[in-house]
PDB file of N, CA and C in Angstrom:
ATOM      1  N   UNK A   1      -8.693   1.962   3.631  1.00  0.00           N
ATOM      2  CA  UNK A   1      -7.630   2.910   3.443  1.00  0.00           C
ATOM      3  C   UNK A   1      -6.757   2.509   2.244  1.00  0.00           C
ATOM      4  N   UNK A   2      -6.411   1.084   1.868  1.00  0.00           N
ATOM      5  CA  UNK A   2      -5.316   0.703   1.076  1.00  0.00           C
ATOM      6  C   UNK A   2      -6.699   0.829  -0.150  1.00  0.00           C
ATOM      7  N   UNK A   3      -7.445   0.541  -0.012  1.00  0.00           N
ATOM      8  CA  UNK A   3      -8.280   1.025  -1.284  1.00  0.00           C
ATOM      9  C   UNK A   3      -8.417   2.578  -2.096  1.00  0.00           C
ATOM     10  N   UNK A   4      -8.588   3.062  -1.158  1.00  0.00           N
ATOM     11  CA  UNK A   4      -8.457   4.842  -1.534  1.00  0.00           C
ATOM     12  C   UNK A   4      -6.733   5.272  -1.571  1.00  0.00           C
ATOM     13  N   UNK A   5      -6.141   4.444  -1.470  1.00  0.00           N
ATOM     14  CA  UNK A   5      -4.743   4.771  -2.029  1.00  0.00           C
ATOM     15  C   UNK A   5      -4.463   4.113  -3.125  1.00  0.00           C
ATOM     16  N   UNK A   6      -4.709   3.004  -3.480  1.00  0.00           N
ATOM     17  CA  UNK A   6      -4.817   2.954  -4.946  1.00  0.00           C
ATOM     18  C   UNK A   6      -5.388   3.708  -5.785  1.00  0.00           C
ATOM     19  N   UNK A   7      -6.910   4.220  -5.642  1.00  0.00           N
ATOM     20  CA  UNK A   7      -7.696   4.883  -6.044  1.00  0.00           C
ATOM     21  C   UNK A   7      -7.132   5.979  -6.796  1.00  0.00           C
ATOM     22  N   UNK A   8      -6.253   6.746  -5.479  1.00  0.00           N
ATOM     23  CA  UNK A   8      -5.564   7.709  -5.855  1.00  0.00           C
ATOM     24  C   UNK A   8      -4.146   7.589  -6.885  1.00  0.00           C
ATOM     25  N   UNK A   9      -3.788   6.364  -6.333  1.00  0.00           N
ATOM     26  CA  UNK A   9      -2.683   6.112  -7.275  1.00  0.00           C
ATOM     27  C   UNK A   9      -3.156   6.200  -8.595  1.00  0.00           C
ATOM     28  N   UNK A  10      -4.231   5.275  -9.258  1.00  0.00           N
ATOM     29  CA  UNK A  10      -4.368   5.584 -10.114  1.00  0.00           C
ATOM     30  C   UNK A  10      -4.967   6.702 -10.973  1.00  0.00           C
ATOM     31  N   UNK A  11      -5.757   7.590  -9.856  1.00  0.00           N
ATOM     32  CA  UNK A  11      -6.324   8.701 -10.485  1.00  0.00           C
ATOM     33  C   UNK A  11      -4.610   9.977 -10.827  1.00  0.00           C
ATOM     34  N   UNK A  12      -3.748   9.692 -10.219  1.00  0.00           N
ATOM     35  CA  UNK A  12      -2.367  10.562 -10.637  1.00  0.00           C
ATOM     36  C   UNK A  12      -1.987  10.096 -11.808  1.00  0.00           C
ATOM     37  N   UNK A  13      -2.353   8.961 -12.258  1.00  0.00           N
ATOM     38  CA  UNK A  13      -1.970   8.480 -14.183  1.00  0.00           C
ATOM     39  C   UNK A  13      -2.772   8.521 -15.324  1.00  0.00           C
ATOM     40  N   UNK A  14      -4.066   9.255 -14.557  1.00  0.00           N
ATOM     41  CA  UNK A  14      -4.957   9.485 -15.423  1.00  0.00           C
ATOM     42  C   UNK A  14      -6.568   8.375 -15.453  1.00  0.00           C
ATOM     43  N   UNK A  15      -6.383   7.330 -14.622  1.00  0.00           N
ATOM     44  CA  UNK A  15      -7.299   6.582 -14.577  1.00  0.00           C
ATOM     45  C   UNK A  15      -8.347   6.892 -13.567  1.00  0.00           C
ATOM     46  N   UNK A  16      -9.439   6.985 -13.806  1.00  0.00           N
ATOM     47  CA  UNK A  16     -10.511   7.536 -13.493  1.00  0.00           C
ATOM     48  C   UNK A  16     -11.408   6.048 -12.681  1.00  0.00           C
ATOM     49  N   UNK A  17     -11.222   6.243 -11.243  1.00  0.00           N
ATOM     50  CA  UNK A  17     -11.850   5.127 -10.971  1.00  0.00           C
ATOM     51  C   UNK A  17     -12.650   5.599  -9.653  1.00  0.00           C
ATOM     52  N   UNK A  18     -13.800   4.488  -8.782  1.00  0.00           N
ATOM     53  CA  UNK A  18     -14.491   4.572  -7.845  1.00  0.00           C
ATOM     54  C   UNK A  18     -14.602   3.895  -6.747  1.00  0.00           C
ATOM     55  N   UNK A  19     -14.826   4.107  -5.423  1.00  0.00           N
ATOM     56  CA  UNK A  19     -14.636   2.605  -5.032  1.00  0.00           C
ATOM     57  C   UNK A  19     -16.112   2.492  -4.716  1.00  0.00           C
ATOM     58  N   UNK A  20     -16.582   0.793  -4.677  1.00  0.00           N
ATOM     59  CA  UNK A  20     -17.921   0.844  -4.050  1.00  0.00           C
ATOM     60  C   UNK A  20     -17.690  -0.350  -2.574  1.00  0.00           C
ATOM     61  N   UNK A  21     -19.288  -0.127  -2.087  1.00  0.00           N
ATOM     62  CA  UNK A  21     -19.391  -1.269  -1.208  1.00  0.00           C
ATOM     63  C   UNK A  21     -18.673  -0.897   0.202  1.00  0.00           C
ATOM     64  N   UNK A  22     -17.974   0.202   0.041  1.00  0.00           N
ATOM     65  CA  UNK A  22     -17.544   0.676   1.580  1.00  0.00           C
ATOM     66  C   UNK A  22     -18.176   1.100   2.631  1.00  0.00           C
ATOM     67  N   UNK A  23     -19.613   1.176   2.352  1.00  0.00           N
ATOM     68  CA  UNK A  23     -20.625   1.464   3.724  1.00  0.00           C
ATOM     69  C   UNK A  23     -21.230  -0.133   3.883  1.00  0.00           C
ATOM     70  N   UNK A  24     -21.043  -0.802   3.234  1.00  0.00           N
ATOM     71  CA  UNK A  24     -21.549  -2.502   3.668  1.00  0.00           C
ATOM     72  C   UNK A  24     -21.061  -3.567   4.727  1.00  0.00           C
ATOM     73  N   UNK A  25     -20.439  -2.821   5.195  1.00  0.00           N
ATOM     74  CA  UNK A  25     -19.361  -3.401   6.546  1.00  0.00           C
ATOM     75  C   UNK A  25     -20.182  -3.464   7.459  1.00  0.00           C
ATOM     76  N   UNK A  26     -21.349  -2.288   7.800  1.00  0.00           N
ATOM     77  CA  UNK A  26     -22.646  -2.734   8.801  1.00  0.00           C
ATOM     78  C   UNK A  26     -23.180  -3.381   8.618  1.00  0.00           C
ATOM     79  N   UNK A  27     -23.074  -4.016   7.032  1.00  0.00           N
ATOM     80  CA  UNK A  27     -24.173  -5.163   7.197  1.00  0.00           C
ATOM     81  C   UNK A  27     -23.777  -6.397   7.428  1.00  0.00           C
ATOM     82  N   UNK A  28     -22.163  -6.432   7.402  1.00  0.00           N
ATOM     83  CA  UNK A  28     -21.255  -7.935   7.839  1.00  0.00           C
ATOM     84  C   UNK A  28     -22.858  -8.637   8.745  1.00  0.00           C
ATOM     85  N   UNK A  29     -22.724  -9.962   8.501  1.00  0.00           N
ATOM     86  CA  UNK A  29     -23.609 -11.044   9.109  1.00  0.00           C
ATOM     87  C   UNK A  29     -24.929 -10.941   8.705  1.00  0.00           C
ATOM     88  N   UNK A  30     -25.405  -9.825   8.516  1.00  0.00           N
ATOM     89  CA  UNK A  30     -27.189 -10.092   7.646  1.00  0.00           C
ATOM     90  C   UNK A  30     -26.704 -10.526   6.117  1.00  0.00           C
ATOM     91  N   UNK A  31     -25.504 -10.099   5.961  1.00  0.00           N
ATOM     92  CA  UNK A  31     -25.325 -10.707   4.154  1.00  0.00           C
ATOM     93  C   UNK A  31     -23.722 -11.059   4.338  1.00  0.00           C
ATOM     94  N   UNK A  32     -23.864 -12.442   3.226  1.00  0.00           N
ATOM     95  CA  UNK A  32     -22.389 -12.949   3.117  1.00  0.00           C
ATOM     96  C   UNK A  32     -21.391 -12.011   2.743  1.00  0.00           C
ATOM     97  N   UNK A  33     -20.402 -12.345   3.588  1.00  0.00           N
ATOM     98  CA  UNK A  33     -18.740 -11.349   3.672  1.00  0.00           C
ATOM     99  C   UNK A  33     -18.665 -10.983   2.137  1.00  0.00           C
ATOM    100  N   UNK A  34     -18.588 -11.530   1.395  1.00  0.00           N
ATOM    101  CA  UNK A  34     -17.942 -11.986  -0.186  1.00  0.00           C
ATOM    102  C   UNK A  34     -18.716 -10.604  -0.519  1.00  0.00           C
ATOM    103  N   UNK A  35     -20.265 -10.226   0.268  1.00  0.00           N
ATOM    104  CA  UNK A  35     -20.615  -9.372  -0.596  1.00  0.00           C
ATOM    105  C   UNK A  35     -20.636  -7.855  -0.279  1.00  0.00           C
ATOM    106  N   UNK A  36     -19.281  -7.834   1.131  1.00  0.00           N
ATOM    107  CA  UNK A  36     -19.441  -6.611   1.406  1.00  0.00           C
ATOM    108  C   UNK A  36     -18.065  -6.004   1.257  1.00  0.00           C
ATOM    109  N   UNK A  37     -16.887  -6.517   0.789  1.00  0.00           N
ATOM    110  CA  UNK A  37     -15.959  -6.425   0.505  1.00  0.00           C
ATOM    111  C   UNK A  37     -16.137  -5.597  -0.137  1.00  0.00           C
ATOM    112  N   UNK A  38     -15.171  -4.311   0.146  1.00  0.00           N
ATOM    113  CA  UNK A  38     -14.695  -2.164  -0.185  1.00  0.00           C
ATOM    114  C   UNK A  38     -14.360  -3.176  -1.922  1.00  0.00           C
ATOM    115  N   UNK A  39     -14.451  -2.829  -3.134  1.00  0.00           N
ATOM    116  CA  UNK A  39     -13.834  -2.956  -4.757  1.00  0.00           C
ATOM    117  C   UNK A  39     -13.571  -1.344  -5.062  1.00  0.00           C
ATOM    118  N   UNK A  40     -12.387  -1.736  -5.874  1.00  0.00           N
ATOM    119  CA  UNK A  40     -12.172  -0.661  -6.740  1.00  0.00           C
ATOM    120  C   UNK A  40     -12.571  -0.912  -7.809  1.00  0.00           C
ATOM    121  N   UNK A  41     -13.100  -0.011  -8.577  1.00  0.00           N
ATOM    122  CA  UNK A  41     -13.620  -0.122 -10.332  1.00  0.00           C
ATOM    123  C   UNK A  41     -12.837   0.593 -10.677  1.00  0.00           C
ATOM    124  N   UNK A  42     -12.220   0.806 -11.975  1.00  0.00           N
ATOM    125  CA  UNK A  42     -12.103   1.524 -12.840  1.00  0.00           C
ATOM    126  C   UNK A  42     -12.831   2.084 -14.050  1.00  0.00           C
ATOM    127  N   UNK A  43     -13.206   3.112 -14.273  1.00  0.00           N
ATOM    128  CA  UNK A  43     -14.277   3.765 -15.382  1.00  0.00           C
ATOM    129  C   UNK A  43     -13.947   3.462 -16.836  1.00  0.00           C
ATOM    130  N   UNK A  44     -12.892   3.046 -17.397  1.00  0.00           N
ATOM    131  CA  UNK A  44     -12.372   3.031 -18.561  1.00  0.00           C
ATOM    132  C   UNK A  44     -11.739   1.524 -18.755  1.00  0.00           C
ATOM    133  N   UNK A  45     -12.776   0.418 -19.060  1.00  0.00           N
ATOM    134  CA  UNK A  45     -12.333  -0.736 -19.153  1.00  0.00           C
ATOM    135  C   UNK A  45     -11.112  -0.722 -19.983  1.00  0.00           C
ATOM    136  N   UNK A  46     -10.835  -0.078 -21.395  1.00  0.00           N
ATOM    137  CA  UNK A  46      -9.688  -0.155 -22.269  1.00  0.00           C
ATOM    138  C   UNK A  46      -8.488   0.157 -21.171  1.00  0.00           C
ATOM    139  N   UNK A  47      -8.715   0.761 -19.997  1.00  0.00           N
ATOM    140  CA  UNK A  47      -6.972   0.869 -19.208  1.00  0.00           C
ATOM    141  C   UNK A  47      -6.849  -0.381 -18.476  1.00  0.00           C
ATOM    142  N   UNK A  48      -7.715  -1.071 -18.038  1.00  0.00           N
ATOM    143  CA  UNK A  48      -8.313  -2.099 -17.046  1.00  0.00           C
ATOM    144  C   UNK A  48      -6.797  -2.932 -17.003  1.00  0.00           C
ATOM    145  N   UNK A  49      -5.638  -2.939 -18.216  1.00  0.00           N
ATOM    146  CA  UNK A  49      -4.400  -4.239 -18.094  1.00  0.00           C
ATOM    147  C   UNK A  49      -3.194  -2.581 -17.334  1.00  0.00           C
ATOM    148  N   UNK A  50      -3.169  -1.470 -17.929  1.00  0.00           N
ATOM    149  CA  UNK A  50      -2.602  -0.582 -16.926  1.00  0.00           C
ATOM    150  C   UNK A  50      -2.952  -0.114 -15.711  1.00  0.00           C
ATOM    151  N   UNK A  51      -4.114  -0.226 -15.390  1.00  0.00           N
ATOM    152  CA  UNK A  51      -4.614  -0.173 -13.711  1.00  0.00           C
ATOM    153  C   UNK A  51      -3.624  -1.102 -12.817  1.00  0.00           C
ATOM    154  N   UNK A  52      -3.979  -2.379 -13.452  1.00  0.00           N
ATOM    155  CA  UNK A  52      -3.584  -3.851 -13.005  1.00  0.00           C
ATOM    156  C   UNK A  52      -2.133  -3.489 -12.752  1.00  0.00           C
ATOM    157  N   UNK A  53      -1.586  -2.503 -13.536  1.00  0.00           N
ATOM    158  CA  UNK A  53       0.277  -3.131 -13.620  1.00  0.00           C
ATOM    159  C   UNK A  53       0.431  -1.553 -12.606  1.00  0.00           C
ATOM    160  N   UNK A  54      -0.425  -0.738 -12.246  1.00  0.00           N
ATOM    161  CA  UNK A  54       0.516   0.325 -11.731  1.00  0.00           C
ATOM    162  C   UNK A  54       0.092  -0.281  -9.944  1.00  0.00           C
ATOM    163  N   UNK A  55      -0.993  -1.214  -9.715  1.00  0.00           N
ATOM    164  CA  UNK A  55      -1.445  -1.326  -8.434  1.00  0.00           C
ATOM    165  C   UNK A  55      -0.468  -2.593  -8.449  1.00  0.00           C
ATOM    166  N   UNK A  56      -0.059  -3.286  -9.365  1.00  0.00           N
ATOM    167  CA  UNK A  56       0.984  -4.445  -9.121  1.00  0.00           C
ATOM    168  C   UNK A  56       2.081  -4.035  -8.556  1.00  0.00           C
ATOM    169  N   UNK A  57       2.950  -2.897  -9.548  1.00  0.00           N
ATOM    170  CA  UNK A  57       4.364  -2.206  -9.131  1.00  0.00           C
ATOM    171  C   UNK A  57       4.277  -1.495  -7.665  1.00  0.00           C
ATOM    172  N   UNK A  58       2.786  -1.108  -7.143  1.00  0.00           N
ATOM    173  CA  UNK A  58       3.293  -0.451  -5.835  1.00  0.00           C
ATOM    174  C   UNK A  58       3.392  -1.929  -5.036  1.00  0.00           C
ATOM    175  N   UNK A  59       2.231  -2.530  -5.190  1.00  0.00           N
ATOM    176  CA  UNK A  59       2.094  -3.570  -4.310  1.00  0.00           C
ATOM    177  C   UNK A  59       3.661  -4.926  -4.442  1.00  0.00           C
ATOM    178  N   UNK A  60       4.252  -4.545  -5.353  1.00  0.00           N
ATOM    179  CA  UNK A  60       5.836  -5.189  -5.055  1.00  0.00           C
ATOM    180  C   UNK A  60       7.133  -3.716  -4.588  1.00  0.00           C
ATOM    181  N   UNK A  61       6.861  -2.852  -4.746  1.00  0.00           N
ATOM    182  CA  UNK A  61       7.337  -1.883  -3.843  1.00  0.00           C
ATOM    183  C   UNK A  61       7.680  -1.935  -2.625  1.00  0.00           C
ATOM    184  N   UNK A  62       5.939  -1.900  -2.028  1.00  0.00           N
ATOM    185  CA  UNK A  62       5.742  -2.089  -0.055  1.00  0.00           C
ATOM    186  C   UNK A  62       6.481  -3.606  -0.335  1.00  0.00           C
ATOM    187  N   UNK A  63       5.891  -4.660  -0.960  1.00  0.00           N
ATOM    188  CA  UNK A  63       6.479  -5.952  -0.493  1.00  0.00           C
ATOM    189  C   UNK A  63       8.550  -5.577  -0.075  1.00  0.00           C
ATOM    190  N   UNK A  64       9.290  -4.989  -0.955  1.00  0.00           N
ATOM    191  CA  UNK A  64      10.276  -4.879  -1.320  1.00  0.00           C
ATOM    192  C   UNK A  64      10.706  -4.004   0.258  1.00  0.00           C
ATOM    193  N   UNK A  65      10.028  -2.834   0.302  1.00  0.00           N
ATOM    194  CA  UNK A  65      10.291  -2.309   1.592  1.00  0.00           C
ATOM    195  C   UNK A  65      10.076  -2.825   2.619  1.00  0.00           C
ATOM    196  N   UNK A  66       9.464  -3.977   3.021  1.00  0.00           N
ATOM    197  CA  UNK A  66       8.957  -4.557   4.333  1.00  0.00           C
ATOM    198  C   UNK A  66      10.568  -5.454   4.334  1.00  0.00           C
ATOM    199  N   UNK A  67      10.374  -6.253   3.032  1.00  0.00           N
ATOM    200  CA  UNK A  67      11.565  -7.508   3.326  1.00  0.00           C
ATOM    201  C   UNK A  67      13.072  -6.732   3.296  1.00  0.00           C
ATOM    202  N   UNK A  68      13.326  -5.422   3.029  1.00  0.00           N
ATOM    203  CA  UNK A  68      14.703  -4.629   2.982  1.00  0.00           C
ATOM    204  C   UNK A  68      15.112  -4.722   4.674  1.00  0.00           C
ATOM    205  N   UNK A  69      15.878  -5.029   4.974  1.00  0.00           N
ATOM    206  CA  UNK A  69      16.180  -4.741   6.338  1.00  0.00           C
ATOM    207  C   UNK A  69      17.238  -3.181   6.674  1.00  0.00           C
ATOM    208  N   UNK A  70      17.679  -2.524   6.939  1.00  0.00           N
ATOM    209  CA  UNK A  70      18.174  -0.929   6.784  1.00  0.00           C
ATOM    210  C   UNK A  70      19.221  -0.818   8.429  1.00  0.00           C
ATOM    211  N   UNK A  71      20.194  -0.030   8.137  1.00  0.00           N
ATOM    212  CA  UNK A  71      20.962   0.072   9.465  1.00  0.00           C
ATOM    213  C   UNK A  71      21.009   1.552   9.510  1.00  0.00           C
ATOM    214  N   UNK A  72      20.687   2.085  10.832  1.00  0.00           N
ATOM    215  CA  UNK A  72      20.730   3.047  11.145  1.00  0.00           C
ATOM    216  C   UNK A  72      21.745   3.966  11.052  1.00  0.00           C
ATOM    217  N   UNK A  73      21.468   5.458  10.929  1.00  0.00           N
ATOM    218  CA  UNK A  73      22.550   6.093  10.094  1.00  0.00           C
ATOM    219  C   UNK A  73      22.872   6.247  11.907  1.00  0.00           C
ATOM    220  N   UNK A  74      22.184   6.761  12.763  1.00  0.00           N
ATOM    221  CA  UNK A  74      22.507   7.353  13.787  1.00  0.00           C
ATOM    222  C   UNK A  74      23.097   6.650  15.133  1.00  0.00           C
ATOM    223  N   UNK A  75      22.578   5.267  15.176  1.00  0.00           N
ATOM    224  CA  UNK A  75      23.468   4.813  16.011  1.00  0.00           C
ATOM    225  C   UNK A  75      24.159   3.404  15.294  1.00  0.00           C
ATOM    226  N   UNK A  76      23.906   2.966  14.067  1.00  0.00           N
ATOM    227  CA  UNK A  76      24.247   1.860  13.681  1.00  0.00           C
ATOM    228  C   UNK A  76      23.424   0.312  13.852  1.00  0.00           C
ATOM    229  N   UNK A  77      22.181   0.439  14.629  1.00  0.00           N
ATOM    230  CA  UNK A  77      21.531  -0.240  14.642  1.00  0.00           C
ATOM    231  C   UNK A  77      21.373  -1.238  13.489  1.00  0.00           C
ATOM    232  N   UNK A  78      21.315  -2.614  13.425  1.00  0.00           N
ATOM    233  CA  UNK A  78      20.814  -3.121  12.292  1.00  0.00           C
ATOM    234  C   UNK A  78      18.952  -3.045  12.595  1.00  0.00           C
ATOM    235  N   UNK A  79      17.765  -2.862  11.363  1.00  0.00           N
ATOM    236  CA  UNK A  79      15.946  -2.995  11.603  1.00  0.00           C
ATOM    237  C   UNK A  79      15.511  -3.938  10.743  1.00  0.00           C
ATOM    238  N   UNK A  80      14.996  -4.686  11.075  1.00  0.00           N
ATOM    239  CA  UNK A  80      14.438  -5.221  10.161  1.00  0.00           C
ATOM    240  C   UNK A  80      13.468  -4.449   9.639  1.00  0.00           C
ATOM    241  N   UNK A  81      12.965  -4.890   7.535  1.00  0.00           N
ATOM    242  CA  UNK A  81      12.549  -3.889   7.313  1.00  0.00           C
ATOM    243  C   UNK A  81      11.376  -3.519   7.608  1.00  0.00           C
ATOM    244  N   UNK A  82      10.403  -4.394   7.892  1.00  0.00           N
ATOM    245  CA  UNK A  82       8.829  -3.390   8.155  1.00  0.00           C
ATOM    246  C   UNK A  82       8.707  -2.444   9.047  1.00  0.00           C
ATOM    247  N   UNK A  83       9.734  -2.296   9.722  1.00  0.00           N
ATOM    248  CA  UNK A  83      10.101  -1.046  10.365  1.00  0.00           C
ATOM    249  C   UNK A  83      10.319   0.132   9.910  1.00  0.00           C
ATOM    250  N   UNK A  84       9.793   0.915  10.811  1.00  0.00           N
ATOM    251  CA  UNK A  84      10.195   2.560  10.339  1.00  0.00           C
ATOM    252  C   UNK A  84      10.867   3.420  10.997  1.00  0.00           C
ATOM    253  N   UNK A  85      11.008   2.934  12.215  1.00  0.00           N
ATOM    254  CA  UNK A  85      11.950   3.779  13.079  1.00  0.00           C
ATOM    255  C   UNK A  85      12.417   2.797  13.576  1.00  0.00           C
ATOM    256  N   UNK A  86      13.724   3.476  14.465  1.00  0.00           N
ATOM    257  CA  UNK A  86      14.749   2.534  15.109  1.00  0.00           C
ATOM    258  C   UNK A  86      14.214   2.370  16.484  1.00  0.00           C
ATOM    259  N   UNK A  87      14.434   0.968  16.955  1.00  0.00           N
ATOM    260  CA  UNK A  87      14.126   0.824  18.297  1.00  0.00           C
ATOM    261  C   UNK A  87      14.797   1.430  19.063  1.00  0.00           C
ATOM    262  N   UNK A  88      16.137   1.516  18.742  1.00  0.00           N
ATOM    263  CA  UNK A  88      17.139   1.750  19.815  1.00  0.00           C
ATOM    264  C   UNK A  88      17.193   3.190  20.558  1.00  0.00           C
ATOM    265  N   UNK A  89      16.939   4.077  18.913  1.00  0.00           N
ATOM    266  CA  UNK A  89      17.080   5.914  19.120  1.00  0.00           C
ATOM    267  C   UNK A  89      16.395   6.066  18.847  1.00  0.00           C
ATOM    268  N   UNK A  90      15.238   5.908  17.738  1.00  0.00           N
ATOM    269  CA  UNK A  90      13.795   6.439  17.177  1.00  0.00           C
ATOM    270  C   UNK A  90      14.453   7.574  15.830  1.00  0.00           C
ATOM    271  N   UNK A  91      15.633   7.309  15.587  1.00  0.00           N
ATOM    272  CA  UNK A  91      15.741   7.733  14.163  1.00  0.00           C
ATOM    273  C   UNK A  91      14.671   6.834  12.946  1.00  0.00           C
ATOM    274  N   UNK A  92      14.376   7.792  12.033  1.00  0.00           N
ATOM    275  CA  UNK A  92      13.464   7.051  10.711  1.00  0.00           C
ATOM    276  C   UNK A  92      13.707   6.503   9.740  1.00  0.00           C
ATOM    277  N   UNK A  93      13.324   5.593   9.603  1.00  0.00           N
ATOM    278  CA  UNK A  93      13.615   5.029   7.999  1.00  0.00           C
ATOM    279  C   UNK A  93      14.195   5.559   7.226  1.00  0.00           C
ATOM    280  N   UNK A  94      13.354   6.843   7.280  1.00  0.00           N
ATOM    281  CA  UNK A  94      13.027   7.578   5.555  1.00  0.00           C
ATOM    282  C   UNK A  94      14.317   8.884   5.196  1.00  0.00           C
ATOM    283  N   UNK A  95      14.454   8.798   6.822  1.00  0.00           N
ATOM    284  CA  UNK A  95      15.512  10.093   7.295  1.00  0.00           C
ATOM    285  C   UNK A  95      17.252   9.515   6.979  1.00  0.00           C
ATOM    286  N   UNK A  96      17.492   8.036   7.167  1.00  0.00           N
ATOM    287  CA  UNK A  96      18.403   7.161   7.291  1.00  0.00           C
ATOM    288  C   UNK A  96      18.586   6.469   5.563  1.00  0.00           C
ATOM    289  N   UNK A  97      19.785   6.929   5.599  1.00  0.00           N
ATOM    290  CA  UNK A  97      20.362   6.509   4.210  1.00  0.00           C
ATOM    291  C   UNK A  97      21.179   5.043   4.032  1.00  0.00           C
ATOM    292  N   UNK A  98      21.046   4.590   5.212  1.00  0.00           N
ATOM    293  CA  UNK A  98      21.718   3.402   4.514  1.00  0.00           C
ATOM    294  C   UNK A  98      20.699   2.280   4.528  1.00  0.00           C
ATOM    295  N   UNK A  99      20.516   1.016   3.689  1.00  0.00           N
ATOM    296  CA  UNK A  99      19.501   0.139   3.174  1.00  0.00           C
ATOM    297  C   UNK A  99      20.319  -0.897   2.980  1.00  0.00           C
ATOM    298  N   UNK A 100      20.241  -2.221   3.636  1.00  0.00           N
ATOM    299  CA  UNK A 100      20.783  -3.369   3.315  1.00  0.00           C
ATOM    300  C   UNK A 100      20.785  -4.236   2.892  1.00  0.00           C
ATOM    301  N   UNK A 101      20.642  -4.185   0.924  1.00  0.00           N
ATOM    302  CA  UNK A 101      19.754  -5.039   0.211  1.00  0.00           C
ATOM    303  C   UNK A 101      21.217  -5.109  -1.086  1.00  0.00           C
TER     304      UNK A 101
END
């Protein structure tokens, strides 16, 4: 899944890429792990250092959203951040404007 969202990430900037090796998971144990691991390619080696930096910036994004911790607009709850809803009321993250960073 986190593969085909890059995928896509980068196909929205113009980079044209594929993934392979994602039906090789049945073969886990007749062939070494190393060689069944889902890759993304990209088609256009000349973007190959902007691929790298737009799958970097999301991947410090999520990092950034997990470690944000956020207080609930609706009852005041403090969440830690890899959370998305509140334990307390089940208000959302995304719905809740305040962020405690």
């Amino acid at each position: 899944m986190i593969i085909h969202h890059m995928k896509n990430l980068l196909e929205l900037e113009g980079i044209k890429a594929i993934v392979r090796n994602e039906n090789l998971t049945t073969a886990l144990g007749g062939i070494p792990a190393t060689e069944c691991w889902v890759e993304l390619w990209i088609l256009d080696e000349n973007r190959e250092a902007e691929a790298r930096d737009i799958i970097r910036k999301e991947k410090d994004a999520e990092d950034m959203a997990i470690k944000w911790p956020w207080t609930c607009s609706r009852c005041g709850e403090k969440i830690e951040g890899q959370f998305t809803e509140c334990w307390n009321c089940g208000e959302s993250k995304f719905t809740s404007k305040k962020m405690d960073h």
